[in-house]
N, C-alpha and C. Protein backbone atom coordinates (compact mmCIF):
# COMPACT_ATOMS: atom_id res chain seq x y z
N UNK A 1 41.95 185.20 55.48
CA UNK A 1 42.40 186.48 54.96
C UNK A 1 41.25 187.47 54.95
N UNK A 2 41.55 188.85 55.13
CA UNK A 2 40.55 189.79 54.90
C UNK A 2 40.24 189.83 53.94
N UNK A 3 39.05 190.02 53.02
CA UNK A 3 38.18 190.14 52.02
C UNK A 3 38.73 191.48 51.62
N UNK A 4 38.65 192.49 52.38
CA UNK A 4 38.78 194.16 52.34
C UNK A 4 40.66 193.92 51.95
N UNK A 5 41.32 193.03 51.98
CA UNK A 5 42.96 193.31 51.78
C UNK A 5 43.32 192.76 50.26
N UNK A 6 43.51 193.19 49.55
CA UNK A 6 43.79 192.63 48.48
C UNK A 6 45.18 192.72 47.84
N UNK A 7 45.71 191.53 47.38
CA UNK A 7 47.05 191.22 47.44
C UNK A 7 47.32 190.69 46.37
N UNK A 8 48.78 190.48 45.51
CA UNK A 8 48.41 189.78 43.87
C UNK A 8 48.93 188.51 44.41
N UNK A 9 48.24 187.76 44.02
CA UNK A 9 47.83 187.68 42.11
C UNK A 9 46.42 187.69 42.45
N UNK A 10 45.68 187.48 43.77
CA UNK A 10 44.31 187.38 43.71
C UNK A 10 43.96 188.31 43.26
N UNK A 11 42.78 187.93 41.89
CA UNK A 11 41.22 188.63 41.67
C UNK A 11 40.31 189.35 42.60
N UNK A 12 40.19 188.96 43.82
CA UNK A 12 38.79 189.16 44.40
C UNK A 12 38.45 190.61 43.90
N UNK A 13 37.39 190.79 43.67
CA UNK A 13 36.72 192.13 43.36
C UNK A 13 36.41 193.23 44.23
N UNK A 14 36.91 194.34 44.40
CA UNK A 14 36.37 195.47 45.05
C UNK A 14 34.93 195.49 45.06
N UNK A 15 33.88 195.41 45.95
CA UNK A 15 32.88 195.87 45.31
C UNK A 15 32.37 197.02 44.69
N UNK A 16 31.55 197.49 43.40
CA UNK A 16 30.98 198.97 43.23
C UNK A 16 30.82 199.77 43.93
N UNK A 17 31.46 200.70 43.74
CA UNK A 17 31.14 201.99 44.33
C UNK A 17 32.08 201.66 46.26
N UNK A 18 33.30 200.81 46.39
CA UNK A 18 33.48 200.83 47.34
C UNK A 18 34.73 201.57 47.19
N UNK A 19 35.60 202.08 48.05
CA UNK A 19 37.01 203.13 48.26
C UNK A 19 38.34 201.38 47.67
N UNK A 20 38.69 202.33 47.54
CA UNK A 20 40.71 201.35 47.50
C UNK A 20 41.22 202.27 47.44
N UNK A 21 42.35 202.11 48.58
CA UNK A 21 43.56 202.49 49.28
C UNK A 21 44.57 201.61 48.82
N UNK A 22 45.53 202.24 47.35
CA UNK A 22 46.48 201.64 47.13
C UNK A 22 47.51 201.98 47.83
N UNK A 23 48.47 201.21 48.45
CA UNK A 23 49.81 201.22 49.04
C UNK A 23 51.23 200.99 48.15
N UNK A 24 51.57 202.24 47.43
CA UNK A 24 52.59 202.14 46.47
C UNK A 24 54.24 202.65 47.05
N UNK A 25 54.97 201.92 46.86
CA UNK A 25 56.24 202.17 47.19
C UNK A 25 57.34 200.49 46.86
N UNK A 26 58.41 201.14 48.10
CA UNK A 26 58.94 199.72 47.29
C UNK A 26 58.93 198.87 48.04
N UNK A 27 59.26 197.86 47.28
CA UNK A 27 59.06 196.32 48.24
C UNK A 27 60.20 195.78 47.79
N UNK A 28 60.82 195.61 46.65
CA UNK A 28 62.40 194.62 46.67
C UNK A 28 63.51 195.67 47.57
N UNK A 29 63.71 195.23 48.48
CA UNK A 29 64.70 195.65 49.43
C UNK A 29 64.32 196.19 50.30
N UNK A 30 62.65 195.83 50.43
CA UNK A 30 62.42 197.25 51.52
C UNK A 30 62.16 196.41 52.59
N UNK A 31 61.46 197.00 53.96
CA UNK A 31 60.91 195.68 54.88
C UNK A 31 59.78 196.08 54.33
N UNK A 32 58.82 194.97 54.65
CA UNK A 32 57.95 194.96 54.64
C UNK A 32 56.79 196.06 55.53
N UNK A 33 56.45 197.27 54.85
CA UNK A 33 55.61 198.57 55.56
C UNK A 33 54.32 198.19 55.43
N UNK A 34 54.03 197.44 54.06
CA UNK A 34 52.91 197.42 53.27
C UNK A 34 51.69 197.04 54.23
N UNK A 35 52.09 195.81 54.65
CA UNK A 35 51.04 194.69 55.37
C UNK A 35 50.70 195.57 56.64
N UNK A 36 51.94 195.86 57.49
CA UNK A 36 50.92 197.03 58.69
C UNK A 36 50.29 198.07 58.98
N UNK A 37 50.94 198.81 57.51
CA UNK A 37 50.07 199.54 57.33
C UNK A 37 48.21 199.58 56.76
N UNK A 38 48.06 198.15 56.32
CA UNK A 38 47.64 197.65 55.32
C UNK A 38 46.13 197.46 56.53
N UNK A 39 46.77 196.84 57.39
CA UNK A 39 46.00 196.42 58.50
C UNK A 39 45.49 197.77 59.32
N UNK A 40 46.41 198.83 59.67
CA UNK A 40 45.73 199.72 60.70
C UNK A 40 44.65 200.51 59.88
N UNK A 41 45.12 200.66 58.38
CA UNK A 41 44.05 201.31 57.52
C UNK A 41 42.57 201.01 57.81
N UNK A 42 42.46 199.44 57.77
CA UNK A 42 41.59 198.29 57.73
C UNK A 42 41.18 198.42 58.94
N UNK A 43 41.64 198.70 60.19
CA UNK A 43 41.01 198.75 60.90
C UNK A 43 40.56 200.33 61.30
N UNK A 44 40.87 201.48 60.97
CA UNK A 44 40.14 202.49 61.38
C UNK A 44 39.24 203.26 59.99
N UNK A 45 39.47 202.04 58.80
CA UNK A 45 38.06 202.40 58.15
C UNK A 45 37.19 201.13 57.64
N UNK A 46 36.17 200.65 58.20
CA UNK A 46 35.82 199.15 58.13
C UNK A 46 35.33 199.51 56.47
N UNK A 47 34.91 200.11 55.84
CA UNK A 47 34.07 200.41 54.85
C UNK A 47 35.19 200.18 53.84
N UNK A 48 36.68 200.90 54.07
CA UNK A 48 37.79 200.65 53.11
C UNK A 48 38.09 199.22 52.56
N UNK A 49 38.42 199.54 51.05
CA UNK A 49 39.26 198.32 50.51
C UNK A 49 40.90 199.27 50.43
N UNK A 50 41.88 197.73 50.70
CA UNK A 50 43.27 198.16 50.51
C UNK A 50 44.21 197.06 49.86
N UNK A 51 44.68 198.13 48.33
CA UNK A 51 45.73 197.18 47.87
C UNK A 51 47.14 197.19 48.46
N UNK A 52 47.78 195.97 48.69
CA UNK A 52 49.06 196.48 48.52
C UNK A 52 49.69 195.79 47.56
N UNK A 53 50.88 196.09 46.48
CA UNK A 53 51.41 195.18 45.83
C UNK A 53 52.24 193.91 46.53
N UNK A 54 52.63 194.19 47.63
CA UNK A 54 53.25 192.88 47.94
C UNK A 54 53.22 192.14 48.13
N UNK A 55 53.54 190.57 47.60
CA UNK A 55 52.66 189.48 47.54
C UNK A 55 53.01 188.78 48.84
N UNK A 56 52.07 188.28 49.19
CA UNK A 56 51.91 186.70 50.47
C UNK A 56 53.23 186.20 49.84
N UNK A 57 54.11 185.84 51.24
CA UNK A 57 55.52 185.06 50.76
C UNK A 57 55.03 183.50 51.30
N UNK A 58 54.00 183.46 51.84
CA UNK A 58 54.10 181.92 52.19
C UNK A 58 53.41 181.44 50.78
N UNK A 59 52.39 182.40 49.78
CA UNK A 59 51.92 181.58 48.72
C UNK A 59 53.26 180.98 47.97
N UNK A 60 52.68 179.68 47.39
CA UNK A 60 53.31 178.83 46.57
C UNK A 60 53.12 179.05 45.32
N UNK A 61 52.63 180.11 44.78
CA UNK A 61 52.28 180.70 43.04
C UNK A 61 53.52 180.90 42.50
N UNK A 62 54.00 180.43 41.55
CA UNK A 62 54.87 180.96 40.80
C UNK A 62 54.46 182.63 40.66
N UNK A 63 55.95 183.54 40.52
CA UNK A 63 55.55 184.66 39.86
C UNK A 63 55.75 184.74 38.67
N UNK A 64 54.70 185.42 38.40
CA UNK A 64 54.43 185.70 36.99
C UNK A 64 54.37 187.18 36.92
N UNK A 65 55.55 187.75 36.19
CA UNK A 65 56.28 189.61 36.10
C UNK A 65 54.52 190.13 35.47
N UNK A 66 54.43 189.35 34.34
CA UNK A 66 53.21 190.23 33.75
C UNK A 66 52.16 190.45 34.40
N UNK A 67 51.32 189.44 34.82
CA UNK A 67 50.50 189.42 35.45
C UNK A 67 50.65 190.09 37.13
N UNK A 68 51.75 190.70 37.61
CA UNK A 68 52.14 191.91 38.40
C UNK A 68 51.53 192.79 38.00
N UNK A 69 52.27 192.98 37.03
CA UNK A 69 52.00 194.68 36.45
C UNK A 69 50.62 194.50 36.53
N UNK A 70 50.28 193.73 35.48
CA UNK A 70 48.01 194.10 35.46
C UNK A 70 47.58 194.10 36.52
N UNK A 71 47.75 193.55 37.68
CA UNK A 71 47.40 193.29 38.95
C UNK A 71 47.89 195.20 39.54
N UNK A 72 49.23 195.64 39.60
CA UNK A 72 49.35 197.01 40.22
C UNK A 72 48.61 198.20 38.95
N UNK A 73 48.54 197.62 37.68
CA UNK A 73 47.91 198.78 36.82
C UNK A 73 46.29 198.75 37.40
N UNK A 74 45.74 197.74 37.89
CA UNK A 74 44.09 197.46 37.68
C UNK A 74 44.24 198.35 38.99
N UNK A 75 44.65 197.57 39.88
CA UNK A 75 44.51 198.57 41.56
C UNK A 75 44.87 200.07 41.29
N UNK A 76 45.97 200.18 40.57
CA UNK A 76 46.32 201.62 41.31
C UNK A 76 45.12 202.64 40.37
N UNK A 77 44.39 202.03 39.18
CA UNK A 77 43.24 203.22 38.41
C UNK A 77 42.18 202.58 39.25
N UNK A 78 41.79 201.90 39.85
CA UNK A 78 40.74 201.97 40.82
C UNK A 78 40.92 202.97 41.96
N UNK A 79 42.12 202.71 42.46
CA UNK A 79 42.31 203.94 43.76
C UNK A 79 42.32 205.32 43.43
N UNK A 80 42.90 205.54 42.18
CA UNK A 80 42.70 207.13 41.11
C UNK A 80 41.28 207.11 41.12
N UNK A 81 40.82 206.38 40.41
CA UNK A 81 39.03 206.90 40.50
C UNK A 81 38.28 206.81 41.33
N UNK A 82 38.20 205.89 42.46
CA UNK A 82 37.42 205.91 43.73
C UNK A 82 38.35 205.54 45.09
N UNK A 83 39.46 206.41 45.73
CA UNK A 83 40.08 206.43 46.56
C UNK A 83 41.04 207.23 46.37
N UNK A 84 42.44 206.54 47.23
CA UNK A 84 43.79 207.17 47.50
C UNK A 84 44.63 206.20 47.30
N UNK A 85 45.82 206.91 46.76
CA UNK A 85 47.28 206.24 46.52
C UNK A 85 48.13 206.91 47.12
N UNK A 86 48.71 205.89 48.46
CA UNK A 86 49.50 206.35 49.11
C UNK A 86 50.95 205.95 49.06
N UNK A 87 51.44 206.58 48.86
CA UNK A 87 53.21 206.20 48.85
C UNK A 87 53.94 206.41 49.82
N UNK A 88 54.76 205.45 50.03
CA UNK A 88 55.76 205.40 51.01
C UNK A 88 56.92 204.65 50.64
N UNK A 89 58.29 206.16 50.79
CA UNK A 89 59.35 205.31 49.75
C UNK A 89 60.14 205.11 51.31
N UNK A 90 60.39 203.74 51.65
CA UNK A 90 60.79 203.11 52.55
C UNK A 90 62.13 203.46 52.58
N UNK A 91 63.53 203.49 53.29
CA UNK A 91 64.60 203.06 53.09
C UNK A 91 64.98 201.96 52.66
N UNK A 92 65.86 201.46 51.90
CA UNK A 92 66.74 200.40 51.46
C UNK A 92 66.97 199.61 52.83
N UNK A 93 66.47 198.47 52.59
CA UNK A 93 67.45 197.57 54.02
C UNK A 93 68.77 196.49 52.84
N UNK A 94 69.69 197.15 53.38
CA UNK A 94 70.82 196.08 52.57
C UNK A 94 70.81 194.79 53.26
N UNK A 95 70.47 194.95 53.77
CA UNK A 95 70.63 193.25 54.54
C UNK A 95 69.13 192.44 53.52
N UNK A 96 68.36 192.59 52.70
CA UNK A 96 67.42 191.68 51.97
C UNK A 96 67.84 192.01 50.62
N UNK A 97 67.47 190.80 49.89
CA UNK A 97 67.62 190.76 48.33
C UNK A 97 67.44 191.94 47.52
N UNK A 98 68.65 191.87 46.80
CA UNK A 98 68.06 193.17 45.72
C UNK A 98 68.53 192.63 43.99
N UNK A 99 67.99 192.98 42.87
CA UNK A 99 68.59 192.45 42.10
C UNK A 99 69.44 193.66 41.63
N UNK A 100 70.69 192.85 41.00
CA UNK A 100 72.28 193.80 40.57
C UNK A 100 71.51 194.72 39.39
N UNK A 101 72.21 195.78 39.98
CA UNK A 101 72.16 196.71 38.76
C UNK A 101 70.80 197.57 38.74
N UNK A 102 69.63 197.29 39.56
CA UNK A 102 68.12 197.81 39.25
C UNK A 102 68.43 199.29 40.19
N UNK A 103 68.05 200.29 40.17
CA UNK A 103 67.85 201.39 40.63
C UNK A 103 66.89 200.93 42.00
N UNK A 104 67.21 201.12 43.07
CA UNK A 104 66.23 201.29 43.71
C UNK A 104 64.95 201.79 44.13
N UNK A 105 63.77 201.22 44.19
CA UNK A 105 62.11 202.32 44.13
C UNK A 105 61.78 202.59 42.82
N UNK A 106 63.01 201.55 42.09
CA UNK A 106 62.70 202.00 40.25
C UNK A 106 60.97 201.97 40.09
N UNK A 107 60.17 201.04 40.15
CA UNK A 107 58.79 200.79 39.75
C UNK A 107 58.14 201.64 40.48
N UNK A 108 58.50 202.31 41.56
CA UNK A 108 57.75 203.37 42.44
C UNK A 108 57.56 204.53 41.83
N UNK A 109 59.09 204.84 41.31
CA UNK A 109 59.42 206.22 40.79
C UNK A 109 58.76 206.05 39.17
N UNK A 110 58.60 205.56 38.87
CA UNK A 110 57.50 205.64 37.92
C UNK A 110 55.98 205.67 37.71
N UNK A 111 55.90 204.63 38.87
CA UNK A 111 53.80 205.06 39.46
C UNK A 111 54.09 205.94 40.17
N UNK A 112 54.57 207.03 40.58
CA UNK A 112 54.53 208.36 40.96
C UNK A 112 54.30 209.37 39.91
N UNK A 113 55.31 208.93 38.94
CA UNK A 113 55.16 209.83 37.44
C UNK A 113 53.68 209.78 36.79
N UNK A 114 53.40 208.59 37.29
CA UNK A 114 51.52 208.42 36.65
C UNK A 114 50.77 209.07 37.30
N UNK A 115 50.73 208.86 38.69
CA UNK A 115 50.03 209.75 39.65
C UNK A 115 50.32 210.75 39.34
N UNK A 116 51.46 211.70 39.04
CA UNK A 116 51.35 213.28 38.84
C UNK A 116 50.19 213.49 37.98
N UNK A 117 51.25 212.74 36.70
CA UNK A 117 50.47 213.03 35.81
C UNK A 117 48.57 212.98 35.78
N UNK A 118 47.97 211.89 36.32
CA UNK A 118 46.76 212.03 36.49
C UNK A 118 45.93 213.09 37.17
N UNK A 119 47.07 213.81 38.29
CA UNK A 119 46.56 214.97 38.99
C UNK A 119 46.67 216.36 37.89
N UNK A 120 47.57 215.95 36.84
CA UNK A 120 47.62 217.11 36.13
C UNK A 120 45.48 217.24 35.45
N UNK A 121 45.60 215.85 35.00
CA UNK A 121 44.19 215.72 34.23
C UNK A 121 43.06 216.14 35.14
N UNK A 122 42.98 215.66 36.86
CA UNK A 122 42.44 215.35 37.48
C UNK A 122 42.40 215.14 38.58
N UNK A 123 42.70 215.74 39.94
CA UNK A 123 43.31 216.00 40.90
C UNK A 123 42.36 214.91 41.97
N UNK A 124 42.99 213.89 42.67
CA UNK A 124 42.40 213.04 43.63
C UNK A 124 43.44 213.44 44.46
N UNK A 125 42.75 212.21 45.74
CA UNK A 125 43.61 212.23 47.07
C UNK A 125 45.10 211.66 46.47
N UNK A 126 46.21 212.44 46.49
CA UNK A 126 47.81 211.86 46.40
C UNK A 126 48.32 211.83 47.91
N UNK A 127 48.61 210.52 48.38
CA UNK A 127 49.56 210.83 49.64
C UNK A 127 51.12 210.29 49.85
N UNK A 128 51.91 210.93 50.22
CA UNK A 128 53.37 210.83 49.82
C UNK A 128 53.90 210.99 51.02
N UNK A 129 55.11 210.17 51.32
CA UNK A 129 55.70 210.35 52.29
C UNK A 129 57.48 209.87 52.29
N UNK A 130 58.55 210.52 52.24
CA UNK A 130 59.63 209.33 52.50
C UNK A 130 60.16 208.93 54.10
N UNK A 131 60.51 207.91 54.38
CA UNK A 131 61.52 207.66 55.19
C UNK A 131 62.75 208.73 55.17
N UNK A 132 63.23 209.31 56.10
CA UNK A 132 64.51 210.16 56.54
C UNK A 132 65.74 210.07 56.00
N UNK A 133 65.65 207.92 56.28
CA UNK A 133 66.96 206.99 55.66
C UNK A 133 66.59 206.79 54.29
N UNK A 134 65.45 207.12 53.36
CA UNK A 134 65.18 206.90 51.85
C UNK A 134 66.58 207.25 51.24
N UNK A 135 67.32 208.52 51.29
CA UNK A 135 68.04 209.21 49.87
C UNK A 135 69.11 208.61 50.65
N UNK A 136 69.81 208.77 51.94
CA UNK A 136 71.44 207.98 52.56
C UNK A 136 71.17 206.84 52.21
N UNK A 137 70.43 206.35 52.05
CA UNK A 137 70.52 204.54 51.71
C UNK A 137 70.07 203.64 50.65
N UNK A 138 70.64 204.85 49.43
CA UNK A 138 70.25 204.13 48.24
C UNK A 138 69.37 205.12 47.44
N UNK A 139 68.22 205.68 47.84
CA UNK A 139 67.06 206.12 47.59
C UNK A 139 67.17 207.09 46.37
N UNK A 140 66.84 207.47 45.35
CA UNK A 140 66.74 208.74 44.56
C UNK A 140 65.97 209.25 44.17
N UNK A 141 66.13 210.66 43.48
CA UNK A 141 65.21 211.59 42.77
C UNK A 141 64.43 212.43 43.84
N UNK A 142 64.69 212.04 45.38
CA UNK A 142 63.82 212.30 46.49
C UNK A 142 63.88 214.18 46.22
N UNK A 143 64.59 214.44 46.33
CA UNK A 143 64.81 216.13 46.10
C UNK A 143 63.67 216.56 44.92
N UNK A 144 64.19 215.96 43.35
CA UNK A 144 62.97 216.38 42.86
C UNK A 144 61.20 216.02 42.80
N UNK A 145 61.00 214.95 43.23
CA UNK A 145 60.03 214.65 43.83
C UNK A 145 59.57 215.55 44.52
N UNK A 146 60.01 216.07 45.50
CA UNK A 146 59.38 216.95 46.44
C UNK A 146 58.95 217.92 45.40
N UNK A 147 60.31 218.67 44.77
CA UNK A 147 59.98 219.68 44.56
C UNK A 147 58.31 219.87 43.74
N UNK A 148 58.71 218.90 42.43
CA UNK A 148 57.22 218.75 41.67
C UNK A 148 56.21 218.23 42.23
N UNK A 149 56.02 217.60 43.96
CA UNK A 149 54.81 217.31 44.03
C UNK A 149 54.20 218.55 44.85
N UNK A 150 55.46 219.69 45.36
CA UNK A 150 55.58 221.35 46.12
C UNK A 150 54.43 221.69 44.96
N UNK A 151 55.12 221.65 43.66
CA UNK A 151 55.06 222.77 42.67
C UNK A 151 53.36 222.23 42.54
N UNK A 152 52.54 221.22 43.02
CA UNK A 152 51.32 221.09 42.68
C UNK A 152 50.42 221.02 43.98
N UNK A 153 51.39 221.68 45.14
CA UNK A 153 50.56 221.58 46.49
C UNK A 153 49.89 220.47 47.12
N UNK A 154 50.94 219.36 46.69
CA UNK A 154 50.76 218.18 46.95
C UNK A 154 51.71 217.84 48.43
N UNK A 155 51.44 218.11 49.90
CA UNK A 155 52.37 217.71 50.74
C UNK A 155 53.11 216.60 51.00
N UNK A 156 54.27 216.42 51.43
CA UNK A 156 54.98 215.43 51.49
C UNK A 156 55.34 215.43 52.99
N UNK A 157 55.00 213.89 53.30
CA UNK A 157 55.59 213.58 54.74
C UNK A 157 56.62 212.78 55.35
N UNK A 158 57.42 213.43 56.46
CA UNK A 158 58.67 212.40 56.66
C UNK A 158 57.88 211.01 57.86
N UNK A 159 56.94 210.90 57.61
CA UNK A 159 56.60 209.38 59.01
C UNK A 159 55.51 209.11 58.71
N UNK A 160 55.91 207.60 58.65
CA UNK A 160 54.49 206.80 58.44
C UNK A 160 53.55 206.73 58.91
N UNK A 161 53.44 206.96 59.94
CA UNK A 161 52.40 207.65 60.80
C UNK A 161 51.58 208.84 60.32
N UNK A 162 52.53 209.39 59.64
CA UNK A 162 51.33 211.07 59.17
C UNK A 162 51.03 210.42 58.03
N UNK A 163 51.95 209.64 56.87
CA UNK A 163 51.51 208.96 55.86
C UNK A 163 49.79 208.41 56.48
N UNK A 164 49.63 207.67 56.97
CA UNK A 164 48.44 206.79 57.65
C UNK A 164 47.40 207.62 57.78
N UNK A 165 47.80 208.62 58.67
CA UNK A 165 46.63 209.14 59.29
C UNK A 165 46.07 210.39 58.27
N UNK A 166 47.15 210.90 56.96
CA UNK A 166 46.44 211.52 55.85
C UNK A 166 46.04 210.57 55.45
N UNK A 167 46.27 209.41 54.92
CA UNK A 167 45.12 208.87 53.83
C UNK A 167 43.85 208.70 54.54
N UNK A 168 44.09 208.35 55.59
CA UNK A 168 42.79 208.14 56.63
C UNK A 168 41.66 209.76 56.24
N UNK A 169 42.60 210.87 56.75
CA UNK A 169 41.90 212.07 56.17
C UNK A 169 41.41 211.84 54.37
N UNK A 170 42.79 212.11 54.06
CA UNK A 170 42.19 212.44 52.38
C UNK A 170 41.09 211.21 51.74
N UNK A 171 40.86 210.14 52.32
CA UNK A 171 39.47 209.09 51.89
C UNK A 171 38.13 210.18 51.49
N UNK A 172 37.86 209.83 50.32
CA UNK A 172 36.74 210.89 49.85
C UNK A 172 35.82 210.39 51.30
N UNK A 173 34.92 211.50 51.67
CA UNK A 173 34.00 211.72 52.41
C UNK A 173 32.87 210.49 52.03
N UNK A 174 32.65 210.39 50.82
CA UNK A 174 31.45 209.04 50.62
C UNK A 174 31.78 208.06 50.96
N UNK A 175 33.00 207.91 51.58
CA UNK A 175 33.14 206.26 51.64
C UNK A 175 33.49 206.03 53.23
C-alpha cells in the first residue's frame, strides 16, 4: 500500500508539516470515485498525502461506526489546516447497497456544512464538484449547495476531472 494513501481504520501518520487531500463525498451507494481519484492525485503530486474515507473491502476489520467518524473528523481538520477538501457528490448507483430509509450523501451533506462553516472562520482551499446524475438519482440539497457555496465564491464543478485538476491547483503552494 502507499504510505502517502491513507484509508480507515489505519493510523499511519501524516508527516509534519506535510499537505492532505481529503476526498469527501459519498460512498454507501456510490461507485467507488474515491480510490482513482485517490491515485491520480498521488501521482501528479509525489509530496501529497490523501485521505479517502472509504475503507479497503478486502480488509477483514470489523467496522466499527465510531471509530469512522474519529478517523473522517481527524483527516478532514488536517486537510482544513494544511491542505484541501475535495468533494465529489457522485450519483446514486441503485444497483449497490443502500440502507432503508437514510437520505442519500447524508454524512457528506453535513461535512460540507463544516467546511462552510470553517471558511466562514477561515477560508482554505474548498473543492466541490457534483456529478450531472447527482440530483435525478436520488441526490439532494444540490440547488442550495450551489447557491451558498456561489454566495462565498466558492466554484462548483460538473466533472471529475476539473474536480482533480482544481485540487491539484488549489494545493497551498508550500507543499
Amino acid at each position: 500500500m502507499n504510505e502517502r494513501l491513507h484509508l480507515p481504520p489505519s493510523q499511519n501518520p501524516v508527516p509534519d508539516h506535510s499537505s492532505l487531500i481529503f476526498l469527501a463525498g459519498p460512498i454507501q451507494g456510490s461507485p467507488d470515485w474515491q480510490n482513482p481519484v485517490a491515485e491520480e492525485l498521488l501521482r501528479y503530486l509525489p509530496n501529497a498525502h490523501v485521505a479517502t474515507p472509504r475503507r479497503n473491502t478486502t480488509s477483514h476489520d470489523e467496522f466499527d461506526y465510531n471509530e469512522q467518524v474519529l478517523w473522517e473528523l481527524k483527516h478532514l481538520e488536517r486537510s482544513h489546516t494544511l491542505g484541501v477538501i475535495s468533494f465529489w457528490f457522485a450519483a446514486r448507483d441503485f444497483a449497490l447497497e443502500y440502507e432503508e430509509g437514510r437520505s442519500y450523501a447524508q454524512t457528506s451533506r453535513v461535512e460540507i456544512g463544516r467546511a462552510l462553516g470553517w471558511c466562514d472562520a477561515h477560508p482554505f482551499p474548498l473543492v466541490v464538484g457534483f456529478d450531472p446524475e447527482y440530483t435525478p438519482n436520488g441526490g439532494g440539497n444540490e440547488r442550495y449547495l450551489r447557491a451558498m457555496l456561489g454566495a462565498k465564491g466558492i466554484a462548483v464543478y460538473d466533472s471529475i476531472d476539473t474536480v482533480i485538476a482544481q485540487t491539484i491547483e488549489q494545493l497551498p503552494s508550500k507543499f
